[in-house]
N, C-alpha and C. Protein backbone atom coordinates (compact mmCIF):
# COMPACT_ATOMS: atom_id res chain seq x y z
N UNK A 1 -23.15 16.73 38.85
CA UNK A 1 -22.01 17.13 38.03
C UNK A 1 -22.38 18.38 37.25
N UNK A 2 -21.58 19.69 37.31
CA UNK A 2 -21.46 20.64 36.35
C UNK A 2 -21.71 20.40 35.41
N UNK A 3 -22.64 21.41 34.43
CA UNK A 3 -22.86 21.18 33.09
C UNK A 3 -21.27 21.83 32.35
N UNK A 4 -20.71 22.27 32.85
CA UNK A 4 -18.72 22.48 32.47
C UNK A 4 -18.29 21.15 32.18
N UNK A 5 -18.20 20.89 33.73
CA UNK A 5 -17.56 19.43 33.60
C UNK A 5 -18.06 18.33 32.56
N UNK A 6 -19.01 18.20 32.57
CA UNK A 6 -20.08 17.34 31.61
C UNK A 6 -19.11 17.85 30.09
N UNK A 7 -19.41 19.15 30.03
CA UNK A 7 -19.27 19.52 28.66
C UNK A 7 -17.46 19.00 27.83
N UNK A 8 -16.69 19.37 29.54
CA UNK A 8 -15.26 18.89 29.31
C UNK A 8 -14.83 17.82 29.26
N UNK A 9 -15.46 16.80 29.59
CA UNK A 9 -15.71 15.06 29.72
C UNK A 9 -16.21 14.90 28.48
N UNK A 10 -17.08 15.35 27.60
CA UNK A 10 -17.59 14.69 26.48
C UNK A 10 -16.46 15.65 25.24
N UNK A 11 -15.77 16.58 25.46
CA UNK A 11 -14.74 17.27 24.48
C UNK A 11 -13.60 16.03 24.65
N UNK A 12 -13.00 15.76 26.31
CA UNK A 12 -12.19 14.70 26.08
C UNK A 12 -12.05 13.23 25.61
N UNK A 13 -13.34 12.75 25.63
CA UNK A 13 -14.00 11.55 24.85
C UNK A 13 -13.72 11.63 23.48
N UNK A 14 -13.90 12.91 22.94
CA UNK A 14 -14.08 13.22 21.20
C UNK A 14 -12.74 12.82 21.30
N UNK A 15 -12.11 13.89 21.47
CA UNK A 15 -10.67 13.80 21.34
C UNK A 15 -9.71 11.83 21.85
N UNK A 16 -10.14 11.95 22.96
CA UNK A 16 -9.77 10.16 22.73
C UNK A 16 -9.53 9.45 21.28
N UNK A 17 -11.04 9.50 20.35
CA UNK A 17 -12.12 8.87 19.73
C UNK A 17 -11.51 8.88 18.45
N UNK A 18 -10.66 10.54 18.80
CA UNK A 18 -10.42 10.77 17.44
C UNK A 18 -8.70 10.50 17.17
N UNK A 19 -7.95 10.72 18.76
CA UNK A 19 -6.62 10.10 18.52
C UNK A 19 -6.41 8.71 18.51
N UNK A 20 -7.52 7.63 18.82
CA UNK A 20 -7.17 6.20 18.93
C UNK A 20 -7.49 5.88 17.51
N UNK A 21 -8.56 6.79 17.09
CA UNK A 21 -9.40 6.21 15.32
C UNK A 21 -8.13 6.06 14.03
N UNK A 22 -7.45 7.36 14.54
CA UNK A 22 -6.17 7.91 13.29
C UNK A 22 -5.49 6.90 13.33
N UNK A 23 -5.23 5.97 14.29
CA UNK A 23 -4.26 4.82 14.17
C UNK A 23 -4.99 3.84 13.61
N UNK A 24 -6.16 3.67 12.81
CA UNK A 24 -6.64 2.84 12.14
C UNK A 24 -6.95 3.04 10.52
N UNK A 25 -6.58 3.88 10.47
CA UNK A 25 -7.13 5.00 9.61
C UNK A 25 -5.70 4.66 8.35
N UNK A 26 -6.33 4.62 7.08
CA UNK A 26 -5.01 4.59 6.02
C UNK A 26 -4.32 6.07 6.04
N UNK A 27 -3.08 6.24 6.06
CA UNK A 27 -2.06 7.42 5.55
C UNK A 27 -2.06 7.78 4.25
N UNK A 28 -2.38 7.11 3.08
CA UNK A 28 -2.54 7.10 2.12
C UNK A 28 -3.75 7.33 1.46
N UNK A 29 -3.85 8.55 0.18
CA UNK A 29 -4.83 8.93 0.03
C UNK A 29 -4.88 8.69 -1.88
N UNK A 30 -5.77 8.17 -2.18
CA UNK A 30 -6.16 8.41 -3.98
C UNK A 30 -7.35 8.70 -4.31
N UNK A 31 -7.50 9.87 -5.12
CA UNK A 31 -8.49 9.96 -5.77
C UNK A 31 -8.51 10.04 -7.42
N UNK A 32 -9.44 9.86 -8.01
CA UNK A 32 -8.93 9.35 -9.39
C UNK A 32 -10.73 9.67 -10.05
N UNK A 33 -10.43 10.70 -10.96
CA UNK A 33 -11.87 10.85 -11.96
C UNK A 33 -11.24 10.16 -13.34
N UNK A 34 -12.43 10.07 -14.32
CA UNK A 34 -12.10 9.79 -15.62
C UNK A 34 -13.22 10.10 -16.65
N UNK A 35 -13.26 10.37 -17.65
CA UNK A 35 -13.90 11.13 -18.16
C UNK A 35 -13.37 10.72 -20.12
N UNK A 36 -14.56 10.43 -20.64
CA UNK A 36 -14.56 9.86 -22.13
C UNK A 36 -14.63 11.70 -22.75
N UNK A 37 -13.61 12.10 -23.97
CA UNK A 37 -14.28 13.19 -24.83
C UNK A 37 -13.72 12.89 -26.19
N UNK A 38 -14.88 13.39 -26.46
CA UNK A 38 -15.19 13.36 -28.10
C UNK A 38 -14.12 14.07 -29.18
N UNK A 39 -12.74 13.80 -28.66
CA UNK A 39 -11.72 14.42 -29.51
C UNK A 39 -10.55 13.48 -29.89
N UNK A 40 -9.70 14.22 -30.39
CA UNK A 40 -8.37 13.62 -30.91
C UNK A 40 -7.67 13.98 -29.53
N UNK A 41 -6.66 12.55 -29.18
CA UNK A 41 -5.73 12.87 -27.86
C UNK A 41 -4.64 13.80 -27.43
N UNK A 42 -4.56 14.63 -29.18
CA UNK A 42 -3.82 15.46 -28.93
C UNK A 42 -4.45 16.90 -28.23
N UNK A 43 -5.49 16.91 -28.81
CA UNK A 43 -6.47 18.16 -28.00
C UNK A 43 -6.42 18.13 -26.75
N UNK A 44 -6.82 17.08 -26.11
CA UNK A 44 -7.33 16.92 -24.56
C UNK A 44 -5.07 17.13 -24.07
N UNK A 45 -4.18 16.23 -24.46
CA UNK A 45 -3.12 16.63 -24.04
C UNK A 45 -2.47 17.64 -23.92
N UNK A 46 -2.78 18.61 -25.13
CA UNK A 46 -2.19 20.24 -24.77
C UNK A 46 -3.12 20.75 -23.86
N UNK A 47 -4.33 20.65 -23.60
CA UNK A 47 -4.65 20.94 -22.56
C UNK A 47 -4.06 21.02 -20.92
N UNK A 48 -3.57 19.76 -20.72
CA UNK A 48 -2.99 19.69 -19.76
C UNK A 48 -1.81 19.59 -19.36
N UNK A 49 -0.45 19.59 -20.32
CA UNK A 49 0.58 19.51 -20.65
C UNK A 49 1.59 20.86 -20.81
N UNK A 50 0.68 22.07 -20.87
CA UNK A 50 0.75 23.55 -21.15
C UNK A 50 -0.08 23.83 -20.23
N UNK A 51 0.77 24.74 -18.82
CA UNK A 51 0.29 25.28 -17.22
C UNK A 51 -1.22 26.23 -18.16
N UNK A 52 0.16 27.46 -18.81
CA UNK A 52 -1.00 28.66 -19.09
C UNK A 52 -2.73 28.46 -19.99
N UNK A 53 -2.81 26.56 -20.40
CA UNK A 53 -3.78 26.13 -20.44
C UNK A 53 -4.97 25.78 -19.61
N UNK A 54 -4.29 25.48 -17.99
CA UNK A 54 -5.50 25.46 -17.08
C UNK A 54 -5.93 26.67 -16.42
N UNK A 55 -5.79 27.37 -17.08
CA UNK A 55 -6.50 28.71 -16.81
C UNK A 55 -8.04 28.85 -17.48
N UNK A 56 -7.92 28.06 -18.77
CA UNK A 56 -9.24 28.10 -18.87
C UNK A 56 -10.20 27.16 -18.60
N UNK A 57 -9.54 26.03 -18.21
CA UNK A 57 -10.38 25.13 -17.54
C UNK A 57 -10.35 24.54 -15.90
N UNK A 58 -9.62 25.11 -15.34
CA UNK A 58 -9.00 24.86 -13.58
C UNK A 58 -10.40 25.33 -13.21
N UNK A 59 -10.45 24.35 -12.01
CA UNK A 59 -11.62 24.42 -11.13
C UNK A 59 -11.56 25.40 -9.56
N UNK A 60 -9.77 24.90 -9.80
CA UNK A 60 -9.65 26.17 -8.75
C UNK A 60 -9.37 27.67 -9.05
N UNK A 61 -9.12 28.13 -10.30
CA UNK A 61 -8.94 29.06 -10.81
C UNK A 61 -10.44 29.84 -11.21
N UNK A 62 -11.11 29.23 -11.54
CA UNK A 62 -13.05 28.88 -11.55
C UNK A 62 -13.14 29.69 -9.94
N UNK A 63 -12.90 28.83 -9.11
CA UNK A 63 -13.34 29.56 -7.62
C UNK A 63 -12.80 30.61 -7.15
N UNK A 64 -11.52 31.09 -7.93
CA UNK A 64 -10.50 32.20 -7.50
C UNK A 64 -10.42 32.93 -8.37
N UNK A 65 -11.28 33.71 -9.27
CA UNK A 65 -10.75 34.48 -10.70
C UNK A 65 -9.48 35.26 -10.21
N UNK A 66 -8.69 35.72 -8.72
CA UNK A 66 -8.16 36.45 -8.23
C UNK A 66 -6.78 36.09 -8.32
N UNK A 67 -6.64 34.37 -8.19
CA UNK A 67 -5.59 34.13 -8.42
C UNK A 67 -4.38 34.75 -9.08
N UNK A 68 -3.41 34.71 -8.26
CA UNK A 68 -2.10 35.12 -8.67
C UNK A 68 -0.88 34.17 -9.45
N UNK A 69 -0.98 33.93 -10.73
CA UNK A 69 0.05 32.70 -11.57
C UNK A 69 1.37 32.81 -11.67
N UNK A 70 2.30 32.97 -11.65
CA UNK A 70 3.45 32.96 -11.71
C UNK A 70 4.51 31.76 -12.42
N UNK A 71 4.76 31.65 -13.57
CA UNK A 71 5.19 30.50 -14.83
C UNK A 71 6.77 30.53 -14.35
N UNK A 72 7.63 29.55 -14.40
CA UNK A 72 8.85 29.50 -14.25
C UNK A 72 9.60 30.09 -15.70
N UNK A 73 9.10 30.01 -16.83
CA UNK A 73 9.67 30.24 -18.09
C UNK A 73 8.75 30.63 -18.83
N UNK A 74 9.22 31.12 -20.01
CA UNK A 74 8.77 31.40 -21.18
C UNK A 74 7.76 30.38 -21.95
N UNK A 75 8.09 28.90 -21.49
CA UNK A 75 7.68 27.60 -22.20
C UNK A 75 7.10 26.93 -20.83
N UNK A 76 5.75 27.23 -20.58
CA UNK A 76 5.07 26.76 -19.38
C UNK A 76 4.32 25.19 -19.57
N UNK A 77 5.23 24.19 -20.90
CA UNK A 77 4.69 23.04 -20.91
C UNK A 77 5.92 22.00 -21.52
N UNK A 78 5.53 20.88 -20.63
CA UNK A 78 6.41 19.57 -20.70
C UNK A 78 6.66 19.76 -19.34
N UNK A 79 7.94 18.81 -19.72
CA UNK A 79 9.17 17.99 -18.27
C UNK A 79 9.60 19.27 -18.09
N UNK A 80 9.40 19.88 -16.58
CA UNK A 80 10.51 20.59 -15.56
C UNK A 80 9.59 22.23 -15.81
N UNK A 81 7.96 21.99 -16.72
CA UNK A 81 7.42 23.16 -16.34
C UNK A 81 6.94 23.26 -15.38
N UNK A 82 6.95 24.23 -14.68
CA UNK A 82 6.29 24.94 -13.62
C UNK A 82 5.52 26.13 -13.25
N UNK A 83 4.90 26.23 -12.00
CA UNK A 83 4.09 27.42 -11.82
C UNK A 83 3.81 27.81 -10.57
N UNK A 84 3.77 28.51 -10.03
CA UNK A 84 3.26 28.94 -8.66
C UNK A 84 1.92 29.44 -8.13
N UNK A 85 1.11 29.60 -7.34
CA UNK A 85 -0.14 30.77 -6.63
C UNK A 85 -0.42 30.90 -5.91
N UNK A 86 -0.45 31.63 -5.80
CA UNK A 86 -0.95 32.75 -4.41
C UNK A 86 -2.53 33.04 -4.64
N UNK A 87 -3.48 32.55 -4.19
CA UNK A 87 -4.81 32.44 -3.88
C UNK A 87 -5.30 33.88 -3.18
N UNK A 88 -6.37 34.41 -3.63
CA UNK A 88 -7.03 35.56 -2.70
C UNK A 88 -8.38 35.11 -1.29
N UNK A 89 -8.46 33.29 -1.61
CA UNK A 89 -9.09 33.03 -0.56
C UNK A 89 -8.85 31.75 0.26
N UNK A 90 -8.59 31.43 1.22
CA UNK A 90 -8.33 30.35 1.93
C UNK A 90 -8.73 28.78 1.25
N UNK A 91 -9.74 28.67 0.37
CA UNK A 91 -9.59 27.41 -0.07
C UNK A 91 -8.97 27.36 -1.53
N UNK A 92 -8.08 28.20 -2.01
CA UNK A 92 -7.19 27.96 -2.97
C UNK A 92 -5.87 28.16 -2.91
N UNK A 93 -5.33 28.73 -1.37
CA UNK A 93 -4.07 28.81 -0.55
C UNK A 93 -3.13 29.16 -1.67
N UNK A 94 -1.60 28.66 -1.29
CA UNK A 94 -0.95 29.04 -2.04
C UNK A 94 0.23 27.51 -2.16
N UNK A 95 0.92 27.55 -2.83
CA UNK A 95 1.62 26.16 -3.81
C UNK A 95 2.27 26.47 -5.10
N UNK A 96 3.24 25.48 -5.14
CA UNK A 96 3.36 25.54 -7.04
C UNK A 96 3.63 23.96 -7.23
N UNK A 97 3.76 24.12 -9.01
CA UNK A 97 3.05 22.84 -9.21
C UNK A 97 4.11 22.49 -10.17
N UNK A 98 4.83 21.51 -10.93
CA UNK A 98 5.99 20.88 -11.60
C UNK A 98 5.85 19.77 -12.47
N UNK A 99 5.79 20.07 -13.83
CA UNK A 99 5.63 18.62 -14.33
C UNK A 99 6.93 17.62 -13.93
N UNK A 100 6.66 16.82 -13.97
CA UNK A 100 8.19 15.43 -13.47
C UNK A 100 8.50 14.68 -15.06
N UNK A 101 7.25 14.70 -15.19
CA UNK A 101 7.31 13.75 -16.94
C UNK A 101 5.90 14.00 -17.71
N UNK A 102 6.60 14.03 -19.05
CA UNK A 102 5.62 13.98 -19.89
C UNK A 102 6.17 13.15 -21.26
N UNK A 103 4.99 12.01 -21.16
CA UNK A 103 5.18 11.46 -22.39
C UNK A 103 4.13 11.98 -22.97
N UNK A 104 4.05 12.05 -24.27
CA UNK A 104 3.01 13.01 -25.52
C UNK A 104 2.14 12.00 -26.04
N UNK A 105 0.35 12.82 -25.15
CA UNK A 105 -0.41 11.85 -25.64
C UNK A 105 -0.58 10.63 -24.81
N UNK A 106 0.06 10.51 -23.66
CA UNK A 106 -0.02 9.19 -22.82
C UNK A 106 -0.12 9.40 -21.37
N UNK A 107 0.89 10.72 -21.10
CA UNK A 107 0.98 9.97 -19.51
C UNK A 107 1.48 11.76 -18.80
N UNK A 108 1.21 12.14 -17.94
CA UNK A 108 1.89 13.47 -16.85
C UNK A 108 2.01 13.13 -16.04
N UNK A 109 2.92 13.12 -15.57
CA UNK A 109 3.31 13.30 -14.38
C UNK A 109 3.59 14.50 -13.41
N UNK A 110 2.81 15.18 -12.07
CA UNK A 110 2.99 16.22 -11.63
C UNK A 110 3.59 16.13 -10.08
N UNK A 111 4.16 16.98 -9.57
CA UNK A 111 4.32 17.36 -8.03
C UNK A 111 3.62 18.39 -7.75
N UNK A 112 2.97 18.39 -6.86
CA UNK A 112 2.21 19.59 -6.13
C UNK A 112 2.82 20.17 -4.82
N UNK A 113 2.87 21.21 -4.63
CA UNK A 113 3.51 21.47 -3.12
C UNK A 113 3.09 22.45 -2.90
N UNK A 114 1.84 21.79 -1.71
CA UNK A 114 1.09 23.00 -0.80
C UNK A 114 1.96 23.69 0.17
N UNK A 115 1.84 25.00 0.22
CA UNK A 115 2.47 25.65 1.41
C UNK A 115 1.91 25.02 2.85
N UNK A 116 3.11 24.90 3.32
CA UNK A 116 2.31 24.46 5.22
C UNK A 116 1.46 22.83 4.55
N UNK A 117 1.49 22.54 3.78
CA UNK A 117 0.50 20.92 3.75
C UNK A 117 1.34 19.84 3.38
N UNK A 118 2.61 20.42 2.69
CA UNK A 118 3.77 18.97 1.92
C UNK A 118 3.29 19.21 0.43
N UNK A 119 4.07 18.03 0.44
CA UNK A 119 4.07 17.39 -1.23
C UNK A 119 2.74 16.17 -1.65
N UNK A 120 2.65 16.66 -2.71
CA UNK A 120 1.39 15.84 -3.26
C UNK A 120 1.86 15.56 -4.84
N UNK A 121 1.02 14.35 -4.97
CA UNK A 121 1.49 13.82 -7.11
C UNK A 121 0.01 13.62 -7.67
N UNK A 122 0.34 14.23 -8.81
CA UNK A 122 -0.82 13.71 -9.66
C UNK A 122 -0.28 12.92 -11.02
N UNK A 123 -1.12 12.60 -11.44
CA UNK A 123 -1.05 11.90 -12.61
C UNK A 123 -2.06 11.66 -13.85
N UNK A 124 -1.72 12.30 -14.74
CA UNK A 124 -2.60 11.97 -16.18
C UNK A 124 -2.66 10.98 -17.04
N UNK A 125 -3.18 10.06 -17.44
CA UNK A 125 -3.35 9.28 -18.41
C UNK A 125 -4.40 9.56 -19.31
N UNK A 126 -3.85 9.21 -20.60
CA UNK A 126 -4.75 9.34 -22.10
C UNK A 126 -4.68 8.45 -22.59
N UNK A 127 -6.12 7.69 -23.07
CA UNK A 127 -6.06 6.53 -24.04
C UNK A 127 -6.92 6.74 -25.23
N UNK A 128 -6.39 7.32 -26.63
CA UNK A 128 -7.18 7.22 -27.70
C UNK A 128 -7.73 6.06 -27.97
N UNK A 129 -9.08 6.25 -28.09
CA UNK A 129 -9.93 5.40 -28.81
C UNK A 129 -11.17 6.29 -29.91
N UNK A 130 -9.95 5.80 -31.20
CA UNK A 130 -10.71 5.98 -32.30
C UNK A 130 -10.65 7.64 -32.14
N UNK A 131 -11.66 8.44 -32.46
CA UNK A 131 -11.66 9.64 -32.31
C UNK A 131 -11.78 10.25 -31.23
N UNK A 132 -11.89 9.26 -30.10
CA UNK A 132 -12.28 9.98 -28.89
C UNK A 132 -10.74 9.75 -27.43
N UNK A 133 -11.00 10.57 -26.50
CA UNK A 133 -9.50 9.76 -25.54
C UNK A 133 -10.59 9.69 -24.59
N UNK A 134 -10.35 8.69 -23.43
CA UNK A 134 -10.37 8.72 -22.12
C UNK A 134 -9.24 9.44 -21.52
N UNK A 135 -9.59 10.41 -20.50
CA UNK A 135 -8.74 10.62 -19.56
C UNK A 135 -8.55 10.47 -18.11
N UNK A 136 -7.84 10.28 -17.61
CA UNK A 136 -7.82 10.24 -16.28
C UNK A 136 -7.29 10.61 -15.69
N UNK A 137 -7.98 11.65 -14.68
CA UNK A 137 -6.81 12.60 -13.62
C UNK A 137 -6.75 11.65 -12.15
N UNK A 138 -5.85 11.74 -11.45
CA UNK A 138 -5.39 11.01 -10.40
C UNK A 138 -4.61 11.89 -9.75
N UNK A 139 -4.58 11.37 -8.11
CA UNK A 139 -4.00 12.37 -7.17
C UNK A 139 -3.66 11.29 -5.93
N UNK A 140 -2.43 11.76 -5.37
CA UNK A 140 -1.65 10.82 -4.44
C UNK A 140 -1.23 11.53 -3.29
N UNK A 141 -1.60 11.34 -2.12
CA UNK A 141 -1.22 12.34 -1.19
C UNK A 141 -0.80 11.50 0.37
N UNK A 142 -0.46 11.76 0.97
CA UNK A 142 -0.19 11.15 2.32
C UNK A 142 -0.44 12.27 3.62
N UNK A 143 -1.16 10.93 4.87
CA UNK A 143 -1.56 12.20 5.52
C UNK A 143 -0.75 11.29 7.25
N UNK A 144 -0.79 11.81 7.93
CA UNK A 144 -0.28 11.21 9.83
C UNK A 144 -1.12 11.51 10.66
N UNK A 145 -1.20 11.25 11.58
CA UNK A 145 -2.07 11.01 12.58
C UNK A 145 -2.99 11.92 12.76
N UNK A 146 -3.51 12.28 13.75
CA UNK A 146 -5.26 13.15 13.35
C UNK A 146 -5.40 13.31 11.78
N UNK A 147 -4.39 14.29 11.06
CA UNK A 147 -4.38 14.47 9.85
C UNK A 147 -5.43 13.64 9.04
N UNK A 148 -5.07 12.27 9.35
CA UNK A 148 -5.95 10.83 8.72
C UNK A 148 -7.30 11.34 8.27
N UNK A 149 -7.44 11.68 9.45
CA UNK A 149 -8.99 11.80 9.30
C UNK A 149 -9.66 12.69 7.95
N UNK A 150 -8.43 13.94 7.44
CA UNK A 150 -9.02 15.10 6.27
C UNK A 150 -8.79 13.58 5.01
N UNK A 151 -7.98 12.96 5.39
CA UNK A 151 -8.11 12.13 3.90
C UNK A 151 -9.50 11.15 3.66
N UNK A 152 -10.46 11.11 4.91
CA UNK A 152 -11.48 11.02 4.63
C UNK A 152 -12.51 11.50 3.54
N UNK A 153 -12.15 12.81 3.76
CA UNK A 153 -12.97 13.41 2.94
C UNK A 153 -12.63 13.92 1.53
N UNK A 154 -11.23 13.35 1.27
CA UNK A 154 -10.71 14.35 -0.42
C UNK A 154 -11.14 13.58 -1.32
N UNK A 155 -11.99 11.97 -1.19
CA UNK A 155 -12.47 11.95 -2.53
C UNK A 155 -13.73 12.55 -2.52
N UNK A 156 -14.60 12.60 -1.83
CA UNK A 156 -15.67 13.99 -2.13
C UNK A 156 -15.14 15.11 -2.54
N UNK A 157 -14.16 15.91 -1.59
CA UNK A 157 -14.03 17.37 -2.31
C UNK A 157 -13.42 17.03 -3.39
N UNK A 158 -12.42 16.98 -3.40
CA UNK A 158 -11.28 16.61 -4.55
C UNK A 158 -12.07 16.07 -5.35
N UNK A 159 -12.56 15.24 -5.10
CA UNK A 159 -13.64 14.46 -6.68
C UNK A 159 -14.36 15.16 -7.08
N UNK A 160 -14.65 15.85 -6.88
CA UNK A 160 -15.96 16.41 -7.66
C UNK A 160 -15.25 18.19 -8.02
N UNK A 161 -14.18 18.17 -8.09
CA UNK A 161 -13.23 19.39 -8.76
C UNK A 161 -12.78 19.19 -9.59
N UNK A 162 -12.40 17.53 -9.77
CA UNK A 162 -11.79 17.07 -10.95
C UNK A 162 -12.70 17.04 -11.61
N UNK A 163 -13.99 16.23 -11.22
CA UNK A 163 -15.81 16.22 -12.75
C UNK A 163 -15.27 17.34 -13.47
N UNK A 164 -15.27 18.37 -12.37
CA UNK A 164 -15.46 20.12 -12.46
C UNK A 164 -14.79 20.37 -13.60
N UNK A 165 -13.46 19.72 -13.26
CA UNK A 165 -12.47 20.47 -14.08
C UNK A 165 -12.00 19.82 -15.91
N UNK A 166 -12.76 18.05 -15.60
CA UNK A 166 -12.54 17.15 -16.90
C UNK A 166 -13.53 17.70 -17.69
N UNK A 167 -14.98 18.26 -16.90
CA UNK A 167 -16.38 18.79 -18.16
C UNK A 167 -15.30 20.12 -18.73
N UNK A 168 -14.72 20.71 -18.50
CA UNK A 168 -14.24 22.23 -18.82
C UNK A 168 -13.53 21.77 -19.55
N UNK A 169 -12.82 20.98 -19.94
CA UNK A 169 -11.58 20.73 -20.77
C UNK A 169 -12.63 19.68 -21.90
N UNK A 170 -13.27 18.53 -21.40
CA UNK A 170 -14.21 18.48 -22.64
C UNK A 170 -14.61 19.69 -23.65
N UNK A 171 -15.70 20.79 -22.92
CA UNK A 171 -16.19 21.42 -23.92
C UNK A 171 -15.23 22.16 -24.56
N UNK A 172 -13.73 22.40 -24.02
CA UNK A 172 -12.68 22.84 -24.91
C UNK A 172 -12.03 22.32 -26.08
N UNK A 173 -11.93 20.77 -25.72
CA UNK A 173 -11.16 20.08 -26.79
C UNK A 173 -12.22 19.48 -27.51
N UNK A 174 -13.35 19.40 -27.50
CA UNK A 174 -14.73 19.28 -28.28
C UNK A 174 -14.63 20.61 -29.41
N UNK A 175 -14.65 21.84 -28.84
CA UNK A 175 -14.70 22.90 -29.70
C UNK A 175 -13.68 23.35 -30.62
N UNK A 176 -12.41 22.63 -30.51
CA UNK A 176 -11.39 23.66 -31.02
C UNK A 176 -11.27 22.35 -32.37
N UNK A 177 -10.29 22.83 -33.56
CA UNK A 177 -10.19 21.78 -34.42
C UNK A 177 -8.86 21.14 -34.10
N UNK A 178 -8.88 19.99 -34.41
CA UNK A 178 -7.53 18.70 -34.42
C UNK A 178 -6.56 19.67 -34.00
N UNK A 179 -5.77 19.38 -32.92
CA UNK A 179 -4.05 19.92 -32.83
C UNK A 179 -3.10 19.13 -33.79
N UNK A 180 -2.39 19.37 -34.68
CA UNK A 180 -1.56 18.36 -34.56
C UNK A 180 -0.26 18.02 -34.01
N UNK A 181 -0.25 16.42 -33.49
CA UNK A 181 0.66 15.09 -32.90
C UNK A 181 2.27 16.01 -33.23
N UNK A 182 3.09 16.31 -31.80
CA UNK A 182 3.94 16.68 -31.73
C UNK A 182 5.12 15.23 -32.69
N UNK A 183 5.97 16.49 -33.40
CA UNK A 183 6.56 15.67 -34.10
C UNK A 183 7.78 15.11 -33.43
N UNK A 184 8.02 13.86 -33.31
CA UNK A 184 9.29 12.93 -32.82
C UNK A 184 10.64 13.46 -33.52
N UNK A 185 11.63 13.49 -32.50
CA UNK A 185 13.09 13.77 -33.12
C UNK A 185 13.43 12.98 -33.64
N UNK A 186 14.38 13.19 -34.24
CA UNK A 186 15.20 12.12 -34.94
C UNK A 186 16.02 11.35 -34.87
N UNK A 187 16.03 10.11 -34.39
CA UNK A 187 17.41 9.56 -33.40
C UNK A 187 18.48 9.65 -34.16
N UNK A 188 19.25 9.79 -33.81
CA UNK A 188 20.87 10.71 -34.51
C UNK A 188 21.42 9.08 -35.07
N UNK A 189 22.41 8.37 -35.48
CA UNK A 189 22.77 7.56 -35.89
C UNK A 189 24.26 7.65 -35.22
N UNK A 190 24.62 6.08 -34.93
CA UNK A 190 25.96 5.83 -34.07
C UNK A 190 26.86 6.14 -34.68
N UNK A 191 27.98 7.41 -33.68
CA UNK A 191 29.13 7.17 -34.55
C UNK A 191 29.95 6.09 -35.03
N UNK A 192 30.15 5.95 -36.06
CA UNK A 192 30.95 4.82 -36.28
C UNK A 192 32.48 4.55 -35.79
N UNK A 193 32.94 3.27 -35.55
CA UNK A 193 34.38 3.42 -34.61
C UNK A 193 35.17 3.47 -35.87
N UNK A 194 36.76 4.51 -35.25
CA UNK A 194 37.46 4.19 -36.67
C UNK A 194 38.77 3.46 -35.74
């Protein structure tokens, strides 16, 4: 037998190996860091709650100083902010990103939408304790057949961008003094019937 043939027999094996595997394989992908800092929960929340804030602590912005940002508004934080980028190198591509919800101090909610990759969610949680918050970044993605297989690997990469990116926002909200706790509206009072 040809060392061709040989070579084309063991490419079609892979390939078998790798379209029978994907059907075993979860569609569903989470990765999830968390990270204790030594602040008030309002620090660590404007951090992430305000886009033009992960600029100084983004891990992908870290690998891309080149990046191109683009803010939907004037007010690049809460419910319905957004942002866009355009990357100068293939592993920071291009996407924009949408808060869905923000409760203050507790909880974000994001959409991600890679160009050419779909939609992706993340999610923030904050739990003060005492002077300090836990946080936790989280990420939700779905993948189909061969595809399966890259969700193998996003809690390595992906995990260890988030470490990347929770130490950067530590030594931020470590350094700066107390924000203070966005103030609550005022619930209006029922009109009365006449």
């Amino acid at each position: 037998m040809g060392i061709l043939k040989k070579v084309l027999l063991f490419l079609l094996f892979i390939a078998i190996i790798i379209g029978i595997g994907s059907f075993f394989l979860p569609n569903k992908v989470h990765v999830e860091r968390s990270l204790t800092i030594n602040a008030p929960v309002n620090n660590v929340y404007t951090q992430v709650n305000n886009f033009k804030n992960w600029e100084k602590w983004s891990p992908w912005k870290k690998a891309d100083p080149g990046m191109k940002l683009t803010y939907s508004s004037d007010n690049p934080a809460g419910k319905g902010a957004s942002y866009s980028w355009v990357g100068t190198n293939s592993s920071t591509g291009e996407g924009s990103m949408k808060i869905l919800d923000a409760i203050p101090n507790k909880e974000i909610k994001t959409q991600l939408d890679f160009k050419g990759m779909g939609t992706s969610y993340g999610k923030w949680n904050f739990e003060p304790t005492g002077n300090s918050t836990k946080v936790t970044w989280g990420f939700d993605t779905e993948f189909s057949g061969i595809w399966k297989w890259m969700g193998l690997m996003m809690d390595g990469q992906l995990g260890g961008q988030f470490e990347d990116g929770l130490a950067e926002i530590k030594k931020i909200a470590e350094s700066m003094p107390a924000v203070p706790a966005p103030v609550a509206e005022p619930i209006a009072a029922p009109a009365s019937a006449n």
